[in-house]
C-alpha atoms as a PDB file:
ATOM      1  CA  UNK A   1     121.109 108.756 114.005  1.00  0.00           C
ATOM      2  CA  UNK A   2     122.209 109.698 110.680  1.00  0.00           C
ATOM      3  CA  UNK A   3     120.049 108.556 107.504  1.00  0.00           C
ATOM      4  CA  UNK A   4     121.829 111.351 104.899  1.00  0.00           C
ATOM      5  CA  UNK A   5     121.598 110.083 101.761  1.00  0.00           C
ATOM      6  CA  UNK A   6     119.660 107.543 102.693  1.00  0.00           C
ATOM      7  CA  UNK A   7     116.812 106.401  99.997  1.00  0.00           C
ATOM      8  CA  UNK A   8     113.161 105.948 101.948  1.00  0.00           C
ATOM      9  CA  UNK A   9     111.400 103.419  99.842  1.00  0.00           C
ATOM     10  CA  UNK A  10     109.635 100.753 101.632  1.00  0.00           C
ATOM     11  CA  UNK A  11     109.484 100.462 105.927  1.00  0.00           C
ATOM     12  CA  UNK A  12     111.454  97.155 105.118  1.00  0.00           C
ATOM     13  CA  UNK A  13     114.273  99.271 104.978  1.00  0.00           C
ATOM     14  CA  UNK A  14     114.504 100.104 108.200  1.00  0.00           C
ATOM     15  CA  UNK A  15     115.276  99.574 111.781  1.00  0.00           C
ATOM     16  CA  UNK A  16     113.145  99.941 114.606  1.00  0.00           C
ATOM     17  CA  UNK A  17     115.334 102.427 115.918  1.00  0.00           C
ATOM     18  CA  UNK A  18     115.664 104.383 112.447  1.00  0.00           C
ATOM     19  CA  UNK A  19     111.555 104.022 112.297  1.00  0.00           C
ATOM     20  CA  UNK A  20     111.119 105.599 115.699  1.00  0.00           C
ATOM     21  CA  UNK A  21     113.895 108.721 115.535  1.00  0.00           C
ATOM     22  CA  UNK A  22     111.394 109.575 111.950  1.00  0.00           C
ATOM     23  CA  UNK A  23     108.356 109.855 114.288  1.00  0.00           C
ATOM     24  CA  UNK A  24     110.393 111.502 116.874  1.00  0.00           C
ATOM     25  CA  UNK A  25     112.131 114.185 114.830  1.00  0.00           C
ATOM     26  CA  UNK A  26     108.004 114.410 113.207  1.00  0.00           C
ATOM     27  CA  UNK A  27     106.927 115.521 116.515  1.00  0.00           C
ATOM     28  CA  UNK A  28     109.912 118.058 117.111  1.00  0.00           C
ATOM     29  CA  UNK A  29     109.124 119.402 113.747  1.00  0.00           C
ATOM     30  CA  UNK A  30     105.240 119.848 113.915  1.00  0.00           C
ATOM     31  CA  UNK A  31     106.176 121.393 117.419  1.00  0.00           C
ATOM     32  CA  UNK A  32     108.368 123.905 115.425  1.00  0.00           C
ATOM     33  CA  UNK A  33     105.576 124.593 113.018  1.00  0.00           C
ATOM     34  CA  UNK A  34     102.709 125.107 115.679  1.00  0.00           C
ATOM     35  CA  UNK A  35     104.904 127.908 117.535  1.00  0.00           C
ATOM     36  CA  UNK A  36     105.315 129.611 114.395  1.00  0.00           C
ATOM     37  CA  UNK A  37     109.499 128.717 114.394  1.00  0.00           C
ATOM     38  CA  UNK A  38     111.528 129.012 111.776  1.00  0.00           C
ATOM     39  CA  UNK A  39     113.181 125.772 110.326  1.00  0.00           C
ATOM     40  CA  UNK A  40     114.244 126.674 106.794  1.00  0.00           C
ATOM     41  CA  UNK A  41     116.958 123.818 107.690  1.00  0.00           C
ATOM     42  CA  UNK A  42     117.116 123.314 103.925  1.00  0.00           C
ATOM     43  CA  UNK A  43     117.674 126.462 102.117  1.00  0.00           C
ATOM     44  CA  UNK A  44     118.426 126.518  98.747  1.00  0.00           C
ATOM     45  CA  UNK A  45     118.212 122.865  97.957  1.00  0.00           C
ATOM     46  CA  UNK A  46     115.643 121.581  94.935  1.00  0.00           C
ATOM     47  CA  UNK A  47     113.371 118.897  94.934  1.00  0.00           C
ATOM     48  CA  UNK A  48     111.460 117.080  91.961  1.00  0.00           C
ATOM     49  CA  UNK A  49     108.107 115.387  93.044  1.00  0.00           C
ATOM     50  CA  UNK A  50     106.239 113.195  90.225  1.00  0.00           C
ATOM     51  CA  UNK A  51     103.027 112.467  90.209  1.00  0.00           C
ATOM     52  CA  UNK A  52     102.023 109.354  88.087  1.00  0.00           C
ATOM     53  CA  UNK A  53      98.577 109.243  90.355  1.00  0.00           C
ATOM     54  CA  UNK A  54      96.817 111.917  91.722  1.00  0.00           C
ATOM     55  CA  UNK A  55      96.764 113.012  95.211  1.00  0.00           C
ATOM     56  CA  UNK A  56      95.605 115.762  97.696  1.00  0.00           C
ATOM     57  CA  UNK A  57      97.423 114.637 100.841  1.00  0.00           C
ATOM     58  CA  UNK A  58     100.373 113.464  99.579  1.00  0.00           C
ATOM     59  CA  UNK A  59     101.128 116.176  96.960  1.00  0.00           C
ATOM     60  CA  UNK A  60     100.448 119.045  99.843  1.00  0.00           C
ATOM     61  CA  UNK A  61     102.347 117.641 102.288  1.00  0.00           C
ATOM     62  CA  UNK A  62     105.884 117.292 100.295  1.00  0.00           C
ATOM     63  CA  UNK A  63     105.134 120.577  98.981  1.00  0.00           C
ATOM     64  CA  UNK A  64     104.641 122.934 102.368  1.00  0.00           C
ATOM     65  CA  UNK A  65     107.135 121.133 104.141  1.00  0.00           C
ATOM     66  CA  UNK A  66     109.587 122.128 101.776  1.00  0.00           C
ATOM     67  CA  UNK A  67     108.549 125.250 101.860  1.00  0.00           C
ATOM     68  CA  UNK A  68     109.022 125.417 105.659  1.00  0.00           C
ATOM     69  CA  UNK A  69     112.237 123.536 104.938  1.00  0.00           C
ATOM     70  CA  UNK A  70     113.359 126.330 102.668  1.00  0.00           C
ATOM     71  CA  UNK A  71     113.579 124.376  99.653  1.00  0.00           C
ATOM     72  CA  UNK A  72     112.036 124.746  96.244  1.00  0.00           C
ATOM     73  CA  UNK A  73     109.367 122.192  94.466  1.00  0.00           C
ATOM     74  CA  UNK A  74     108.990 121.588  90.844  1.00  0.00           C
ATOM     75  CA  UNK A  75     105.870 119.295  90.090  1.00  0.00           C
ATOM     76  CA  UNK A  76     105.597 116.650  87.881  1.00  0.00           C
ATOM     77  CA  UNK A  77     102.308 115.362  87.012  1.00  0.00           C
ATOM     78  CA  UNK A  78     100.673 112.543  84.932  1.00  0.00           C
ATOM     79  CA  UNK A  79     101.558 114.205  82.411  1.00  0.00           C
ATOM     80  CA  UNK A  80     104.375 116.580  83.170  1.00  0.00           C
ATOM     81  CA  UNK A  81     107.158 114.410  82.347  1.00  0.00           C
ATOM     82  CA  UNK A  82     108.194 112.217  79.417  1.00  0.00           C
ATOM     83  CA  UNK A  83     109.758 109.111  82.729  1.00  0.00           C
ATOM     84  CA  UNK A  84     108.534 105.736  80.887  1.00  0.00           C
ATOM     85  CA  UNK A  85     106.894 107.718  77.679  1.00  0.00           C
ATOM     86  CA  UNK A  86     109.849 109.125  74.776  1.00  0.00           C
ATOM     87  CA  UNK A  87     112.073 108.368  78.072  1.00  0.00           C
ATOM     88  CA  UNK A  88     113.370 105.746  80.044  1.00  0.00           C
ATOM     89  CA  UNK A  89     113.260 105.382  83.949  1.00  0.00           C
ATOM     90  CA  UNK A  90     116.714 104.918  84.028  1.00  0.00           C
ATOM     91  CA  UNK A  91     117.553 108.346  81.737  1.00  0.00           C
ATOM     92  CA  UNK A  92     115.027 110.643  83.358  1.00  0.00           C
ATOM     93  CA  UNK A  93     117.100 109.730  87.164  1.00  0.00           C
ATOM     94  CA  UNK A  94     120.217 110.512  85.842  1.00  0.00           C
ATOM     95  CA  UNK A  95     119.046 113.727  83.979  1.00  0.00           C
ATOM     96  CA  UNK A  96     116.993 114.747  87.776  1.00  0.00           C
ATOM     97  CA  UNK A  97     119.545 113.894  89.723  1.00  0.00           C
ATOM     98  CA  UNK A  98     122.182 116.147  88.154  1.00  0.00           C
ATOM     99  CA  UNK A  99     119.616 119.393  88.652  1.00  0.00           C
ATOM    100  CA  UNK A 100     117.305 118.093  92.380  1.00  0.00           C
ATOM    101  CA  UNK A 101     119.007 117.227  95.767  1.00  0.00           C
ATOM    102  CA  UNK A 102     116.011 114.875  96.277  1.00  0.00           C
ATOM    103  CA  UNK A 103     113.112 112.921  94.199  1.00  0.00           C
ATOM    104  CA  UNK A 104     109.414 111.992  95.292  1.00  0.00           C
ATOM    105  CA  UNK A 105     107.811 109.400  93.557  1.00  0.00           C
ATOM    106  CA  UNK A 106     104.360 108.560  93.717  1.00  0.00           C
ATOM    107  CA  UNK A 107     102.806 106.386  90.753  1.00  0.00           C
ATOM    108  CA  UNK A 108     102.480 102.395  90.342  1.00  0.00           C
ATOM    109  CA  UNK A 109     105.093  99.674  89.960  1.00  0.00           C
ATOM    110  CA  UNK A 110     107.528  99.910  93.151  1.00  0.00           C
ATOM    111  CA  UNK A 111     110.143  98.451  90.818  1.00  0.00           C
ATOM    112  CA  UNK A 112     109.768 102.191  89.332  1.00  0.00           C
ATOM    113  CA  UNK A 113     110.480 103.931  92.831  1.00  0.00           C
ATOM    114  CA  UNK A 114     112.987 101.621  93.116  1.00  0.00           C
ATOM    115  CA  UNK A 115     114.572 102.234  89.837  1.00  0.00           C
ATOM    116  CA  UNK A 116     114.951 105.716  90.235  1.00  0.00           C
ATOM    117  CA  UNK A 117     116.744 105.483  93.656  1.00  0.00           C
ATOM    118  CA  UNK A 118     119.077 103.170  91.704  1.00  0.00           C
ATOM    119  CA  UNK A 119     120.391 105.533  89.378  1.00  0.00           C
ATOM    120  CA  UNK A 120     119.343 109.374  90.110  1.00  0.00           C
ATOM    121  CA  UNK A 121     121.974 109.650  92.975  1.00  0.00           C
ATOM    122  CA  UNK A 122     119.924 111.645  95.326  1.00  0.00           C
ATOM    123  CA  UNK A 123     117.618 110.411  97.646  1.00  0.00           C
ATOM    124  CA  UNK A 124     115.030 109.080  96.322  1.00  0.00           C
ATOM    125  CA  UNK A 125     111.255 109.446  98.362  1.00  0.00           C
ATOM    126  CA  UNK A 126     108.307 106.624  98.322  1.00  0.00           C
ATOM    127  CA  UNK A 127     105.127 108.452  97.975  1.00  0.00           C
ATOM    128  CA  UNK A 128     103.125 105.503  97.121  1.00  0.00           C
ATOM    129  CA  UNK A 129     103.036 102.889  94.877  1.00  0.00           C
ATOM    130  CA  UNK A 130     100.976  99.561  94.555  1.00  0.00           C
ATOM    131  CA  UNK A 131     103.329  97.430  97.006  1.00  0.00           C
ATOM    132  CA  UNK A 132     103.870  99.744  99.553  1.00  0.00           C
ATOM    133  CA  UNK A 133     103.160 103.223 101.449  1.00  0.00           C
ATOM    134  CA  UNK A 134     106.134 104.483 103.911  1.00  0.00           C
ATOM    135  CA  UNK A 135     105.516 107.716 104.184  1.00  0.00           C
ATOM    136  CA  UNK A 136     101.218 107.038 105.301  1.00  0.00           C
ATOM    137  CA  UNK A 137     102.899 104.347 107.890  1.00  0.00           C
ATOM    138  CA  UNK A 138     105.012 107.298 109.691  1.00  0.00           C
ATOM    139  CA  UNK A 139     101.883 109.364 109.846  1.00  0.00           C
ATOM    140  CA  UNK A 140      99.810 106.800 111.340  1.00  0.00           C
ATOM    141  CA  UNK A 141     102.159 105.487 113.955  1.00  0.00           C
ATOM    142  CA  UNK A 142     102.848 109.419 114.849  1.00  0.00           C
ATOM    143  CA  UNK A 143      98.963 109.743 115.511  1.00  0.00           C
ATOM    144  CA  UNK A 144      98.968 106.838 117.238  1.00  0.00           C
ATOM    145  CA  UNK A 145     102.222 107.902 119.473  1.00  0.00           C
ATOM    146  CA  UNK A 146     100.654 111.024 120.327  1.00  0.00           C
ATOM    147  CA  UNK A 147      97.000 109.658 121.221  1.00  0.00           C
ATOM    148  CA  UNK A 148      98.319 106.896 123.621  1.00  0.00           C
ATOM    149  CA  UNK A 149     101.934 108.089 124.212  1.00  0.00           C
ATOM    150  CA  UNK A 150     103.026 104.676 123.417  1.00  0.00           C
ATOM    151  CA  UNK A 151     103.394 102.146 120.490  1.00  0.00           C
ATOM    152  CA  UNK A 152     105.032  99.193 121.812  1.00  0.00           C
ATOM    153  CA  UNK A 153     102.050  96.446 122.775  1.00  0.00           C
ATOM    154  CA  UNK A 154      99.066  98.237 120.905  1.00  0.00           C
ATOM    155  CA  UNK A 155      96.610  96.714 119.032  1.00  0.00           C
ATOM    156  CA  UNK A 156      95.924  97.305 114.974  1.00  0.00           C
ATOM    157  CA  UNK A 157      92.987  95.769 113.220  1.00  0.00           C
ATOM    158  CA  UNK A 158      92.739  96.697 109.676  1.00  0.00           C
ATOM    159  CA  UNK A 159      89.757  95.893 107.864  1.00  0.00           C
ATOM    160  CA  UNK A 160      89.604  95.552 103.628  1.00  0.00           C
ATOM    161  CA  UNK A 161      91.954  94.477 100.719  1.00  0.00           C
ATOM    162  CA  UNK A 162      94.759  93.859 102.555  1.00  0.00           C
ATOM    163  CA  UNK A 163      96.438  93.091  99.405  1.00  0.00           C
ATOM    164  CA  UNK A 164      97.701  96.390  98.181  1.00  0.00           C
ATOM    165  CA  UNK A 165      99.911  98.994  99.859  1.00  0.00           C
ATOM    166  CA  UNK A 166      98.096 100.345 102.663  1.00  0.00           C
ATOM    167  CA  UNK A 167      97.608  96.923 104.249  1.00  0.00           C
ATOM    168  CA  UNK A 168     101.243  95.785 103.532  1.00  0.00           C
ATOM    169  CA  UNK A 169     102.900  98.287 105.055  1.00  0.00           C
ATOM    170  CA  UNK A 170     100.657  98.646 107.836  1.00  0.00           C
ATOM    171  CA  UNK A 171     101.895  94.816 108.489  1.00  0.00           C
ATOM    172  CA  UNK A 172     105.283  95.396 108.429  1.00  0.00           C
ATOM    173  CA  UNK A 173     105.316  98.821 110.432  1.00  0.00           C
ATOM    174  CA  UNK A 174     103.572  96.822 113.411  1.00  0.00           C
ATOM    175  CA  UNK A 175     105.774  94.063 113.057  1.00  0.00           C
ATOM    176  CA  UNK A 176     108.771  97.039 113.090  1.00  0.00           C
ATOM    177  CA  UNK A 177     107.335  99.014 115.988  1.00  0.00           C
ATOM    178  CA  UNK A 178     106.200  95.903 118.535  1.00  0.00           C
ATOM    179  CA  UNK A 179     102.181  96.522 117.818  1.00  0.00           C
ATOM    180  CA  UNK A 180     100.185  93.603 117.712  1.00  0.00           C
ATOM    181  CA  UNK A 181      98.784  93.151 113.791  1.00  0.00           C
ATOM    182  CA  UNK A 182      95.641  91.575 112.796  1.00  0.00           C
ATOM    183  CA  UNK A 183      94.319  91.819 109.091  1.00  0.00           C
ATOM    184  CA  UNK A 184      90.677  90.978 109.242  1.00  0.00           C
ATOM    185  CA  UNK A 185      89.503  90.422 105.876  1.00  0.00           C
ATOM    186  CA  UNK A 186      88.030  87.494 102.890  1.00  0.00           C
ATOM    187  CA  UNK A 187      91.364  85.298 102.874  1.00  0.00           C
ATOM    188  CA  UNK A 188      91.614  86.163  99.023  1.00  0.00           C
ATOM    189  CA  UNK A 189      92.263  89.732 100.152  1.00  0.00           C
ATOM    190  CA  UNK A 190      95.092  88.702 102.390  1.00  0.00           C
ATOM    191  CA  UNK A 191      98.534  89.953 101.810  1.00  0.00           C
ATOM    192  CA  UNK A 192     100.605  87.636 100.397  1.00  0.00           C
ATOM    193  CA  UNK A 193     102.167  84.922 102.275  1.00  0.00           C
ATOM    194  CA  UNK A 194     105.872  85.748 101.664  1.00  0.00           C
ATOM    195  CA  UNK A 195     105.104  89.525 103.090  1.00  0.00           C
ATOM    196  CA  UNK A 196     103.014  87.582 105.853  1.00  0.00           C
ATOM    197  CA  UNK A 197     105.824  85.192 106.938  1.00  0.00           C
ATOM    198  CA  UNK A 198     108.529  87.849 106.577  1.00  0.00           C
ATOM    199  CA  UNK A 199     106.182  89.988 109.191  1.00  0.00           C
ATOM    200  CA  UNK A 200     105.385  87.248 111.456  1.00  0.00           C
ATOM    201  CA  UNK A 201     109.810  86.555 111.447  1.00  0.00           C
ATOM    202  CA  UNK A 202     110.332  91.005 112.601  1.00  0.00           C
ATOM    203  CA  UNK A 203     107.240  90.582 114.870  1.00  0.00           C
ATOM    204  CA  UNK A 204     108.958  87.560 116.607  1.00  0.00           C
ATOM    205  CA  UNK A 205     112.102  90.102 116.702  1.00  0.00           C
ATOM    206  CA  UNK A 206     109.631  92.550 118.538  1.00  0.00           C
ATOM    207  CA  UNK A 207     107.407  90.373 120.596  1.00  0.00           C
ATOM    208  CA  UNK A 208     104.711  91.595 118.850  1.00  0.00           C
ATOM    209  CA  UNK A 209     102.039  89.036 117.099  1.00  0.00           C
ATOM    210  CA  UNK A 210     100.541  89.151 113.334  1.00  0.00           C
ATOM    211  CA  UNK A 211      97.169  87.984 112.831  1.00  0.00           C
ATOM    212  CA  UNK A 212      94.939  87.048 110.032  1.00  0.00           C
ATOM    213  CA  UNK A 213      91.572  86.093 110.307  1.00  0.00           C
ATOM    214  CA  UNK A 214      87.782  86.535 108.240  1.00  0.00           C
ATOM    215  CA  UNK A 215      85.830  86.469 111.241  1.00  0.00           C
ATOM    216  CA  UNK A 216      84.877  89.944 112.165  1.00  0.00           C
ATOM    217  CA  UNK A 217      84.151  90.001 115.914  1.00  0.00           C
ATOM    218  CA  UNK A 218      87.773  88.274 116.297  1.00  0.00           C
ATOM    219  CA  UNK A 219      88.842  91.101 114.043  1.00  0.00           C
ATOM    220  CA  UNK A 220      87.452  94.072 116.526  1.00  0.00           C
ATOM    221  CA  UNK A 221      87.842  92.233 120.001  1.00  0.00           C
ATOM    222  CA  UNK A 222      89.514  94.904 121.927  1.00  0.00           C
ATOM    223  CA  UNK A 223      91.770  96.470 119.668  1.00  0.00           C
ATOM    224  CA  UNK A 224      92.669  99.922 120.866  1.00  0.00           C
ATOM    225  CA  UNK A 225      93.694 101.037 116.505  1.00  0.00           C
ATOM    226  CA  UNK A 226      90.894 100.136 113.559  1.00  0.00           C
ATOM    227  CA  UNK A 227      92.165 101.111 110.231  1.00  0.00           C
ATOM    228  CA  UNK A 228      90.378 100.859 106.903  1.00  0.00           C
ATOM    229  CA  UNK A 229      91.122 101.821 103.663  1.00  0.00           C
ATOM    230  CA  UNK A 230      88.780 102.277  99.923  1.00  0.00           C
ATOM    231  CA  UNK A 231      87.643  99.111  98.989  1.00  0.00           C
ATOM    232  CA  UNK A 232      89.078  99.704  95.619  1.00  0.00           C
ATOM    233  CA  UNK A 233      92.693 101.041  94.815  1.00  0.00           C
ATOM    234  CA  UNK A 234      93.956 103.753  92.142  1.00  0.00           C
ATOM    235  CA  UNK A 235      94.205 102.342  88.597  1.00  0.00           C
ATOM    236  CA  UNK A 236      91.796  99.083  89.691  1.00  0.00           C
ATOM    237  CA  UNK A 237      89.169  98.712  86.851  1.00  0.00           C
ATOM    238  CA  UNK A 238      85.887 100.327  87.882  1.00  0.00           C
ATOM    239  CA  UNK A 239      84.084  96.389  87.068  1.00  0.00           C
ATOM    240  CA  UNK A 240      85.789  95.338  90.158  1.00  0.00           C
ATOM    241  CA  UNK A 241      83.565  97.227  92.602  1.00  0.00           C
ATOM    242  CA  UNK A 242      80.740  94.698  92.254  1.00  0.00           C
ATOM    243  CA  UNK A 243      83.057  92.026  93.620  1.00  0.00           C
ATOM    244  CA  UNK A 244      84.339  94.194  96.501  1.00  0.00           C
ATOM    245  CA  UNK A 245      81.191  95.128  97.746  1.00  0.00           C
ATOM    246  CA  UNK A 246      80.083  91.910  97.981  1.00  0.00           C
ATOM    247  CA  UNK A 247      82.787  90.749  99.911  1.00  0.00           C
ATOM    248  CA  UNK A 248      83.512  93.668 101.880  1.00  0.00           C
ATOM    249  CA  UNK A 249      80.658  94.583 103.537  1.00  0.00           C
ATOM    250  CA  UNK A 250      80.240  92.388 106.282  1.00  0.00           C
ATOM    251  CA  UNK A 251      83.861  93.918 106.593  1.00  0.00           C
ATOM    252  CA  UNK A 252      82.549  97.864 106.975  1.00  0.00           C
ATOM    253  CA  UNK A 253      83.631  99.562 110.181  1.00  0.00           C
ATOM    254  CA  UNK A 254      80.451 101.052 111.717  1.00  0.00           C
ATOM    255  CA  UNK A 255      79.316 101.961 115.466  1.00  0.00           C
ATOM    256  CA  UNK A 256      78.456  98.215 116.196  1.00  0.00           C
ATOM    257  CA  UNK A 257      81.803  97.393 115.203  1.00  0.00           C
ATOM    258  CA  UNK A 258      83.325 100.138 116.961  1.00  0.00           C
ATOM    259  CA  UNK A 259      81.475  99.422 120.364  1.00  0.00           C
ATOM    260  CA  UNK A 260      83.400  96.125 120.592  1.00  0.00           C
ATOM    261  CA  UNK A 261      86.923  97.349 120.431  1.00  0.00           C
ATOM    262  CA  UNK A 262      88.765  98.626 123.200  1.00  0.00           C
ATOM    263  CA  UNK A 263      87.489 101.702 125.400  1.00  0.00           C
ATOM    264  CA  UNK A 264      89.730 104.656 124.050  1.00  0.00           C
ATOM    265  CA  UNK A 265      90.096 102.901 120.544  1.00  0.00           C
ATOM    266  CA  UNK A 266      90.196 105.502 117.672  1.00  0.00           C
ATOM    267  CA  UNK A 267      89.761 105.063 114.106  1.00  0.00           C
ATOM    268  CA  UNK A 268      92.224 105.708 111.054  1.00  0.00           C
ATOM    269  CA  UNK A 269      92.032 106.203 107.722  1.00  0.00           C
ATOM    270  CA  UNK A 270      94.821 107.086 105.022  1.00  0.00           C
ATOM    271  CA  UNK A 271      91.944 108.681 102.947  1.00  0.00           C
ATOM    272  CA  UNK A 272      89.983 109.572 100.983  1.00  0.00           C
ATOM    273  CA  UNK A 273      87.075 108.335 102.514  1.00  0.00           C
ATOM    274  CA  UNK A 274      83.803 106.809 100.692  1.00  0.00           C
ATOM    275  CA  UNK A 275      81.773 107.542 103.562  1.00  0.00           C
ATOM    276  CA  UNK A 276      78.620 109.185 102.482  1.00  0.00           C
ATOM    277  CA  UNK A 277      77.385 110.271  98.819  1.00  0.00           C
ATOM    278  CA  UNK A 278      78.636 113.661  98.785  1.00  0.00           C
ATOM    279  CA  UNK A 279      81.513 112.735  96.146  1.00  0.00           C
ATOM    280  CA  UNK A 280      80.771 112.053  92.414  1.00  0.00           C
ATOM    281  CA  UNK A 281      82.465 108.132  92.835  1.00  0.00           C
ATOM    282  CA  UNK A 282      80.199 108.248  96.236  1.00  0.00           C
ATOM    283  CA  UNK A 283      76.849 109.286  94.329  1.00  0.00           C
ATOM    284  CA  UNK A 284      77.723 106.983  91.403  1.00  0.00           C
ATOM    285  CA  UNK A 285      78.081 103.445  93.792  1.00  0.00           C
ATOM    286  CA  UNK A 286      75.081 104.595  95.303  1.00  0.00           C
ATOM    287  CA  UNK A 287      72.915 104.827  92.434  1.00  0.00           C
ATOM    288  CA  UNK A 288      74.400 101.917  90.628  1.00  0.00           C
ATOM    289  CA  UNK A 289      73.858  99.315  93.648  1.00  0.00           C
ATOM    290  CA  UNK A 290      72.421 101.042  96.889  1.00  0.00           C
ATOM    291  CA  UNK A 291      75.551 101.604  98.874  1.00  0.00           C
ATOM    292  CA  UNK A 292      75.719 104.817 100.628  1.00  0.00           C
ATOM    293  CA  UNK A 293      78.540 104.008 102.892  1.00  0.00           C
ATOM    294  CA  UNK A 294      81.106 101.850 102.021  1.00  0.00           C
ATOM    295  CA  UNK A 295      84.384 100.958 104.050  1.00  0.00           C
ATOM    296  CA  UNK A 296      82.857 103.012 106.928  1.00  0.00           C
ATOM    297  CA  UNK A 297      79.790 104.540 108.079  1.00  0.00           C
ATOM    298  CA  UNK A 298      79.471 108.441 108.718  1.00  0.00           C
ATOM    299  CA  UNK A 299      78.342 108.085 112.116  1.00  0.00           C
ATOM    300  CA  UNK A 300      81.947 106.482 112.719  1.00  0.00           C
ATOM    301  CA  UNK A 301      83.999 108.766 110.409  1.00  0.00           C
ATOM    302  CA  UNK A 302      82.790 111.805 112.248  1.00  0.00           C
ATOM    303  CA  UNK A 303      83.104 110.579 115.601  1.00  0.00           C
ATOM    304  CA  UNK A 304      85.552 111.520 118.484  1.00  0.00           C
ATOM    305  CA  UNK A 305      87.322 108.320 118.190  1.00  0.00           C
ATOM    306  CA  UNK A 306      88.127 109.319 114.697  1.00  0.00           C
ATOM    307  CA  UNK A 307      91.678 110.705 114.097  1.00  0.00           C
ATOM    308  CA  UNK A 308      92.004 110.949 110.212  1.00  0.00           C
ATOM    309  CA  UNK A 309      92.641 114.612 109.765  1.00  0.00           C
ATOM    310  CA  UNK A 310      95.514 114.381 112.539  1.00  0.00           C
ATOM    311  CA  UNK A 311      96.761 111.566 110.921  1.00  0.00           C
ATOM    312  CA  UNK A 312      96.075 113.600 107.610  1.00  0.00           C
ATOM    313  CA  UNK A 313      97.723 116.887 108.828  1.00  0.00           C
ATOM    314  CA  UNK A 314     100.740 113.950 110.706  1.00  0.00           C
ATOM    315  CA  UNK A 315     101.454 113.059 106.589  1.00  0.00           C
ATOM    316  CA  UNK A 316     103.229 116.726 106.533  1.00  0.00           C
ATOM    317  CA  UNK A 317     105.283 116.663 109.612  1.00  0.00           C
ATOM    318  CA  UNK A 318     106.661 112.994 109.094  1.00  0.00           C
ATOM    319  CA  UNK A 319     107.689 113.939 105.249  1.00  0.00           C
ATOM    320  CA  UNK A 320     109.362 116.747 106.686  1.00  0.00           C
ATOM    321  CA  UNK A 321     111.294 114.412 109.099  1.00  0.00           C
ATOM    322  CA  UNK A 322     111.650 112.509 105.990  1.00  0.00           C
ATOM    323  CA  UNK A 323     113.272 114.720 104.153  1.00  0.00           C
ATOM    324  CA  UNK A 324     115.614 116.861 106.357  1.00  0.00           C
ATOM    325  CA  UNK A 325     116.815 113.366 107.571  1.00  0.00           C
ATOM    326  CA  UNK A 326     118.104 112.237 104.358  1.00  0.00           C
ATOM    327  CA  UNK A 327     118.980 115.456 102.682  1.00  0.00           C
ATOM    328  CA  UNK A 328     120.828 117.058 106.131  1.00  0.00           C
END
């Protein structure tokens, strides 16, 4: 499998087959990293990573695993750069591209992402943007390869805005690796139907299904993966959290919920988390309308069935397979 020089933008993008060697050569690499192995497979080369939107995961993981690739990171934060400012998309590509062997983007528009891949020359890296979230979807479907030592025939619920990037891409990764996809969620917080009917075409490919439904117990019915996500995305107006709360709750993964999936079900989450009041956004929703626990309970989040710091730790490893695969 070769994917050098290969731009890793959106899970559309790619085969089955190219989906699955990622998570593979992920599992060889985390392997290498947990018997203390060298793999500076990448000496020497540069990388730029910009920031337009915070992150903790995200940031971390392109940064140590090009440090265990050998490479060297220059950050770019909100407001480390003058990309879209005193300088156009376009320009600040072909300036990076001349001095990085690689570019991680991580901001809004995926028209930006896409942009840059157009013109830098170098591969270009997805880190999120509103439309979609390739790197998250590697991690996931590594956690889930490794906790049932399968993927094709599962079964994915995902609960919340299923509008945004988290819930696309989780729709068109299942539809990619043969999982069975149901988004269970207010039908004005469904992805939209092109993305839907392109899914439901790759599922058919896959004989996998893709579901969409508002009724909750149909939603948890012996699925063996429940994802959620925040109930409201970066750069969303804080006014909208009324609205989601309203229509989300009946939608919050708890124990109840939980109990009706599938025996050795576990639960995912791309995180952060809004489960409990120990953050300042967490203390302010609960003080402004009495909701201590939003998109899942604490009971839940610190169960055994959940796997979100695997899946969390599983961002590093796959964005290492990420990168050595396209820059190799």
């Amino acid at each position: 499998m070769n994917l050098s020089g290969r731009n890793f933008l959106k899970v559309l993008d790619f085969t089955t087959e190219e989906l699955q060697y990622l998570i593979d050569l992920a599992v060889e690499l985390k392997n290498l990293k947990h018997q203390g192995k060298d793999h500076r497979y990448l000496l020497g080369k540069n990388i730029a990573c910009i920031f337009e939107k915070d992150s903790t995961r995200t940031r971390c993981s392109f940064e140590v695993a090009s440090y265990d690739l050998g490479m060297h990171v220059t950050y770019l934060g909100p407001t480390g750069s003058q990309m879209g400012k005193k300088e156009t998309i376009k320009d600040t590509a072909r300036v990076l591209g001349r001095m990085f062997d690689g570019i991680e983007y991580r901001g809004f528009e995926q028209s930006k992402v896409e942009e840059l891949a157009e013109y830098s020359g170098v591969p270009v890296w997805n880190g999120l943007t509103n439309e979609f979230h390739p790197t998250q979807m590697l991690a996931d479907f590594m956690t889930m390869l490794e906790h049932f030592g399968h993927l094709k025939g599962l079964n994915l619920v995902y609960f919340g805005d299923a509008r945004f990037n988290t819930g696309n891409s989780l729709m068109i990764m299942s539809a990619k690796m043969g999982v069975n996809f149901t988004c269970c969620a207010p039908k004005e917080l469904w992805p939209s139907e092109e993305l839907i009917n392109t899914a439901k075409i790759i599922a058919s490919e896959n004989n996998c299904t893709i579901t969409l439904t508002e009724d909750v117990n149909e939603g948890a019915a012996g699925k063996d993966v429940v994802y959620t996500d925040v109930w409201v995305s970066m750069g969303e107006p804080d006014e909208v959290w009324a609205e989601r709360i309203n229509l989300l709750t009946p939608y919050r993964v708890t124990t109840e919920l939980m109990n009706m999936t599938s025996e050795n079900s576990i639960f995912l989450h791309c995180l952060p988390s809004f489960h409990n009041t120990d953050t300042t956004i967490g203390k302010d929703i609960a003080e402004k309308f009495g909701v201590t626990e939003m998109e899942v309970t604490d009971e839940v989040f610190e169960s055994a069935k959940s796997k979100v710091f695997e899946e969390a730790e599983n961002r590093m490893h796959t964005i290492k397979a990420v990168m050595y695969a396209t820059l190799k």
